[in-house]
Protein backbone atom coordinates (compact mmCIF):
# COMPACT_ATOMS: atom_id res chain seq x y z
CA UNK A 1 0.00 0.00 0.00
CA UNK A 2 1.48 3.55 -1.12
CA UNK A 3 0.09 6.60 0.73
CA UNK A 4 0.37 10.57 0.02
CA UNK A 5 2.24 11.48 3.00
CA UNK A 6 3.12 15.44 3.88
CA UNK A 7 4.80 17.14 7.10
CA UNK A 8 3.18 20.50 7.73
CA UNK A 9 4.14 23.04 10.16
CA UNK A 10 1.34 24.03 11.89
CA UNK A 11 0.99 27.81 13.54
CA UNK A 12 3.68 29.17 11.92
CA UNK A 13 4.98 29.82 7.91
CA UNK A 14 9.10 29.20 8.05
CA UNK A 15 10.98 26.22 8.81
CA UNK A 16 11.80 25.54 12.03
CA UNK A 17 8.79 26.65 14.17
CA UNK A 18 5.49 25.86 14.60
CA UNK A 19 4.05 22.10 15.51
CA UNK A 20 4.82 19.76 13.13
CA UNK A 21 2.13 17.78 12.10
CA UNK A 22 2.11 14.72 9.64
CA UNK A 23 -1.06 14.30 7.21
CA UNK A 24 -1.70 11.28 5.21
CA UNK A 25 -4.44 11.16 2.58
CA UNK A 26 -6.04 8.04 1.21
CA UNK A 27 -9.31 6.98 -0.54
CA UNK A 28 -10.69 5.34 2.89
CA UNK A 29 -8.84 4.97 6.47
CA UNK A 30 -6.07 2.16 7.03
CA UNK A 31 -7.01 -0.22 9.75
CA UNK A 32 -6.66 1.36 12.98
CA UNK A 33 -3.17 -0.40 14.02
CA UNK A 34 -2.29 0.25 10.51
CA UNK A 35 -2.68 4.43 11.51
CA UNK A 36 -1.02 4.15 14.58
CA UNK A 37 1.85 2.16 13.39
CA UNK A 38 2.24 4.92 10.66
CA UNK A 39 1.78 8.13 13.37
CA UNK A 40 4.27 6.30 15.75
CA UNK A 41 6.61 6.06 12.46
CA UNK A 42 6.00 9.71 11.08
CA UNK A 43 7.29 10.40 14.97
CA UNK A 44 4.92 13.88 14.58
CA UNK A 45 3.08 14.82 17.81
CA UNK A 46 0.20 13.96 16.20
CA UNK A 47 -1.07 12.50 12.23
CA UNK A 48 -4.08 13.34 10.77
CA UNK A 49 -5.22 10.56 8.51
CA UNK A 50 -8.24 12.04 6.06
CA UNK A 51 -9.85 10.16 3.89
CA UNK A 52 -13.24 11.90 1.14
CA UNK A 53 -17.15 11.32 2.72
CA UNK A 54 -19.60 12.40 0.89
CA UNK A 55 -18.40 16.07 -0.33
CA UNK A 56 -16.70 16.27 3.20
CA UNK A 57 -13.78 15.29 4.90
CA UNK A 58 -13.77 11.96 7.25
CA UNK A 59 -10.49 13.03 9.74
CA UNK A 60 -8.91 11.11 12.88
CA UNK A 61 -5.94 11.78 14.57
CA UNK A 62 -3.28 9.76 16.40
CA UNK A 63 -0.56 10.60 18.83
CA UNK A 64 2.76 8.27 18.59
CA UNK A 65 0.94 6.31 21.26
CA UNK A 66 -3.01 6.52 20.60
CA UNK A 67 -5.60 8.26 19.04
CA UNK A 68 -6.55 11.47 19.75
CA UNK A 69 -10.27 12.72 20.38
CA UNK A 70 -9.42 15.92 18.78
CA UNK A 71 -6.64 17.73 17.59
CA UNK A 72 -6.20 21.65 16.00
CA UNK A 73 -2.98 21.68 14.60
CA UNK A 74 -3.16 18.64 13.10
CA UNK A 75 -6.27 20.00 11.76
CA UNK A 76 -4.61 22.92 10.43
CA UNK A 77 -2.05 20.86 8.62
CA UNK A 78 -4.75 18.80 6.63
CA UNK A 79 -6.56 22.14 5.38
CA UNK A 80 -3.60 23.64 4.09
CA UNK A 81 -2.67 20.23 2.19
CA UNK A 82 -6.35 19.82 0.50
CA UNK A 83 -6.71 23.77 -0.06
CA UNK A 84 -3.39 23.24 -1.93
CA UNK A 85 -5.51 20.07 -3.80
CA UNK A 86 -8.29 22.85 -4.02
CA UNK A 87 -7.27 26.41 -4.77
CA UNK A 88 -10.80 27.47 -5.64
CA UNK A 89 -12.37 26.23 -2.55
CA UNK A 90 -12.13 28.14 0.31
CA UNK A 91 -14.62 26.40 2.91
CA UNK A 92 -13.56 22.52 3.73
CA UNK A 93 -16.29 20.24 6.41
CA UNK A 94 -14.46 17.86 8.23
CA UNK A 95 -16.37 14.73 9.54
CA UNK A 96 -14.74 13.51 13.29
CA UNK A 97 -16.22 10.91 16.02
CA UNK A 98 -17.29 14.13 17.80
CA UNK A 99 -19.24 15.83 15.36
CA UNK A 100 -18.24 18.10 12.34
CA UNK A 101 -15.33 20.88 11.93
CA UNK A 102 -15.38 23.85 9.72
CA UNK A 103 -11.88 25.10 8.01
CA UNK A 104 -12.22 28.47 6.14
CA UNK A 105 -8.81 30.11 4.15
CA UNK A 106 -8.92 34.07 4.81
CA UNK A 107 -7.40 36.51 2.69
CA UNK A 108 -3.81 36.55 4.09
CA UNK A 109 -3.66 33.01 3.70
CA UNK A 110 -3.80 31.96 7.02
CA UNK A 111 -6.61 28.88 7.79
CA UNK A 112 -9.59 29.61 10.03
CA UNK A 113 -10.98 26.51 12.28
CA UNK A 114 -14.51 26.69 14.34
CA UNK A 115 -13.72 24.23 17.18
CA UNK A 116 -16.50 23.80 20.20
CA UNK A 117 -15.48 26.13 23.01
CA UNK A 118 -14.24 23.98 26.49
CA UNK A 119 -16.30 25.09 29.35
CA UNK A 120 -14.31 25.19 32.63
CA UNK A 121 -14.28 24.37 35.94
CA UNK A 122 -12.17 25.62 38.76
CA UNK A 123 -10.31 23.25 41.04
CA UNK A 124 -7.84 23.54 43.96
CA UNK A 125 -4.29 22.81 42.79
CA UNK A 126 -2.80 19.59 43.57
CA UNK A 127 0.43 18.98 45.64
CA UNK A 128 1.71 16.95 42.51
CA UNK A 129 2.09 19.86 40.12
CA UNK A 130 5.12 20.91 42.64
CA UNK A 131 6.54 17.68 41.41
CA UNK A 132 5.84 18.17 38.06
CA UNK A 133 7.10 21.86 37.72
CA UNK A 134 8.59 23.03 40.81
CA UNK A 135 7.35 25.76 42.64
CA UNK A 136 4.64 27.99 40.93
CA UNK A 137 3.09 31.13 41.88
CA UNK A 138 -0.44 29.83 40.99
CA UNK A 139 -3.72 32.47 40.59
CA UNK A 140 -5.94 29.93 39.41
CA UNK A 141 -6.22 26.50 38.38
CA UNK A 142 -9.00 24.93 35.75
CA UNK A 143 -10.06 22.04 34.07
CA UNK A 144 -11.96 21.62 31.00
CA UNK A 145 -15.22 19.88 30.97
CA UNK A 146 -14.95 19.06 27.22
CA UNK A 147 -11.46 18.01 27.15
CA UNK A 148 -10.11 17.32 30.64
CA UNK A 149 -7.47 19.42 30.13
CA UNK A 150 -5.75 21.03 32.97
CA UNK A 151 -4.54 24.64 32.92
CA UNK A 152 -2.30 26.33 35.70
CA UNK A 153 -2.69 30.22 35.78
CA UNK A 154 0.22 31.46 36.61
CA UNK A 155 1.57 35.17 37.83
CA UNK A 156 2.16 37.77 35.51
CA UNK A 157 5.93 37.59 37.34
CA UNK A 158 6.57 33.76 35.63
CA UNK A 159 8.65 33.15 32.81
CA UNK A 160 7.40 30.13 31.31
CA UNK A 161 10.73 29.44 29.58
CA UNK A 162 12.41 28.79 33.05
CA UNK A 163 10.25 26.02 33.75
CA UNK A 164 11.61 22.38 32.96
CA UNK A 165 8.99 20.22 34.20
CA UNK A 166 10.18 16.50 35.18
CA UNK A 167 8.77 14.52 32.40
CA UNK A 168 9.65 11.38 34.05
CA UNK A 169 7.35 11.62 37.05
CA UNK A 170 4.56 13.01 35.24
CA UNK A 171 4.58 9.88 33.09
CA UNK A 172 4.60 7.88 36.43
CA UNK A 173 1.68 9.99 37.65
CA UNK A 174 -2.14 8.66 36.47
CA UNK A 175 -4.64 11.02 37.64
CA UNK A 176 -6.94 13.89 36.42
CA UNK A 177 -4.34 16.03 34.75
CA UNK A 178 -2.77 13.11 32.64
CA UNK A 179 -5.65 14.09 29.63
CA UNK A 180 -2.85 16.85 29.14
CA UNK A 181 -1.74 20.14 31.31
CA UNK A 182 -0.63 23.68 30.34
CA UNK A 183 0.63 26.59 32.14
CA UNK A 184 -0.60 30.09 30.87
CA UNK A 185 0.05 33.60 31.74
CA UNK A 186 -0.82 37.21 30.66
CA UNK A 187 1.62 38.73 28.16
CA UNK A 188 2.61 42.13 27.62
CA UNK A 189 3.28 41.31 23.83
CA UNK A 190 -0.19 39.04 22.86
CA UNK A 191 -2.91 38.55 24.96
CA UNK A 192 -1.52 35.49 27.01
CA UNK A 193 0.95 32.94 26.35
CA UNK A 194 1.47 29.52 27.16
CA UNK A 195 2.98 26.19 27.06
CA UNK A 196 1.36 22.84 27.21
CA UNK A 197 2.74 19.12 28.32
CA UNK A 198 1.24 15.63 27.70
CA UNK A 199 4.14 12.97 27.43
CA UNK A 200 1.08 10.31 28.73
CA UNK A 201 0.53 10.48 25.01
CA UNK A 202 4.23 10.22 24.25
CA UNK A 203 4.64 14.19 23.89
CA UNK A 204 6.61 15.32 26.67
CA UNK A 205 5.93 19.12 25.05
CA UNK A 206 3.59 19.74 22.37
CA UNK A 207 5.20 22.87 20.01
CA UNK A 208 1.88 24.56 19.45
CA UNK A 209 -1.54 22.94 20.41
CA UNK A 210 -4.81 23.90 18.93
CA UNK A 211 -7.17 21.81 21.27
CA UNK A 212 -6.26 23.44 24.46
CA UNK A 213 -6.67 26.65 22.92
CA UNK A 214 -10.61 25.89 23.13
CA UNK A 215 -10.22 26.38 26.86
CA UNK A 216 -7.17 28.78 26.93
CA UNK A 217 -10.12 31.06 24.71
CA UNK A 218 -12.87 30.31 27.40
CA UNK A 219 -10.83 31.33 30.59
CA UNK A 220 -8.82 33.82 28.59
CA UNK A 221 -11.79 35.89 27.06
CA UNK A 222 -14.06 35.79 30.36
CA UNK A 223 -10.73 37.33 32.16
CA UNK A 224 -9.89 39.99 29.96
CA UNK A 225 -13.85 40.83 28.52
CA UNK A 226 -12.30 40.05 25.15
CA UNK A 227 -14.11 38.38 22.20
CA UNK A 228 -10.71 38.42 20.13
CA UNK A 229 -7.46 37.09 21.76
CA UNK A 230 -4.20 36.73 20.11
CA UNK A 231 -2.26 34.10 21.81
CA UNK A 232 1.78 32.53 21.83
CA UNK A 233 2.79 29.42 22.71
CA UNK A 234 6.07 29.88 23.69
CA UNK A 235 7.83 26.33 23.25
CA UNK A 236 11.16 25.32 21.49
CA UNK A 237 9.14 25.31 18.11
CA UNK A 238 6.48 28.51 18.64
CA UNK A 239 3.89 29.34 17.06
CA UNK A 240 1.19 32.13 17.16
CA UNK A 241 -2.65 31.93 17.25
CA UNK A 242 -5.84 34.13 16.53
CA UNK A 243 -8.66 33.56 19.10
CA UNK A 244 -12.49 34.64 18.09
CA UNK A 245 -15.02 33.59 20.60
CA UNK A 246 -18.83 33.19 19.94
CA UNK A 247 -21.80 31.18 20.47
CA UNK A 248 -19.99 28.60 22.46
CA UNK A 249 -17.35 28.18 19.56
CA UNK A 250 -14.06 29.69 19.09
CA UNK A 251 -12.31 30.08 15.76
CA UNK A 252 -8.67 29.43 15.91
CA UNK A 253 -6.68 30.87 13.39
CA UNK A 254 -2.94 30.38 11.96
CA UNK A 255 -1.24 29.97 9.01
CA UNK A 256 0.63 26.69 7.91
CA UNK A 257 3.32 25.53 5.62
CA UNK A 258 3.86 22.21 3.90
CA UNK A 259 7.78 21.25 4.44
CA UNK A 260 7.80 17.90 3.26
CA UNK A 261 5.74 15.28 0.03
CA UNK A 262 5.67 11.82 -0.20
CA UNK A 263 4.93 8.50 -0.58
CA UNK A 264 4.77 6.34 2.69
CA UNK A 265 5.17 2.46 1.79
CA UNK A 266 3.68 -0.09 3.94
């Protein structure tokens, strides 16, 4: 079997930043352990694997280790591949276990995707994350009710790039932070900034992640009274983001480039 293969950067438009995502296209979906053979192989955080359903999109992602329930850059990658395939198009319906995702191409080329927005809930912050991080001035701590997703808000005072998180404990750890955790802060440059950590799907730090950016948008927009957020990850690899919030949906917005075509032989 010979599959149309790409690596995409997703988030950013040079080589070098941005989360790279792979994207393999094929008239109907491999087996399942055929896909995560292929997304361990492609060694990307996570593979989107799209395959045509009736004048839509059928997508599913997997991490080196499983698959994913949802996943924005990934995302991101595939609609800059199939607008490539389709330069007249500019609206592309993806179908997913969870329901349906919009991608829409704006005029400065970047790729617009409606994702549902993550409700939160506040929690008390466990004695672990001291473990995980070392010690962090906290203001708030929240956890998504869509996603699970954890998010530490920290002080204004933090810089995220000093904190080297023990990957090796938090892969030891099973609780109710192991669906993924972030730490986020207000920025004097964008809006707020963050960085996000899930090696119990065998990515110790994702580059730039679109799915936690449904709750990142949530918290972000009820803090500042802001319908419009522009947001940084600020990883090894980063990447920027444009937030729109409405109607319980958020549009995240970047721009993508393809840095690598071909042919993946199984």
């Amino acid at each position: 079997m010979e599959l149309e293969t790409y690596i995409v950067n997703a988030f950013a438009d040079a080589p070098g930043r941005g989360n790279r995502a792979g994207v393999v296209l094929s008239p109907e979906h491999p087996a399942e352990e055929v896909m995560q053979v292929l997304a361990c192989d492609i060694g990307a955080s996570e593979t989107a694997f799209v395959a045509p359903e009736a004048q839509s999109w059928n997508i599913r992602w997997f991490s080196p280790l499983k698959e994913m329930p949802l996943c924005g850059h990934a995302t991101l990658a595939a609609s800059r591949v199939l607008f490539g395939k389709e330069p007249w198009s500019d609206l592309l319906v993806f179908r997913y276990a969870g329901g349906i995702l919009q991608a829409r191409r704006h005029s400065d080329d970047s790729i617009g995707m409606d994702f549902p927005l993550d409700e939160y809930l506040k929690c008390p912050p466990d004695p672990v994350f001291n473990d995980f991080f070392g010690p962090l001035q906290l203001t708030d701590c929240i956890c998504g009710q869509r996603t699970k997703k954890v998010v530490l808000v920290a002080s204004d005072g933090t810089d995220l790039a000093d904190i080297a998180p023990d990957f090796r404990r938090m892969t030891e750890y099973r609780g109710f932070c192991s669906n993924g955790i972030a730490i986020t802060k207000a920025s004097s440059v964008f809006d707020f900034e963050s960085r996000y950590f899930n090696p119990w799907a065998g990515v110790n730090e994702d580059p730039v992640t679109g799915s936690v950016h449904t709750l990142l948008a949530k918290y972000w927009s009820d803090r500042l009274n802001k319908k419009c957020l522009a947001a940084f990850q600020s990883s090894g690899r980063p990447g920027e983001l444009l937030l729109s919030v409405e109607d319980g949906k958020v549009e995240i917005r970047g721009k993508a480039r393809i840095v690598l075509q071909g042919t993946f032989f199984i």
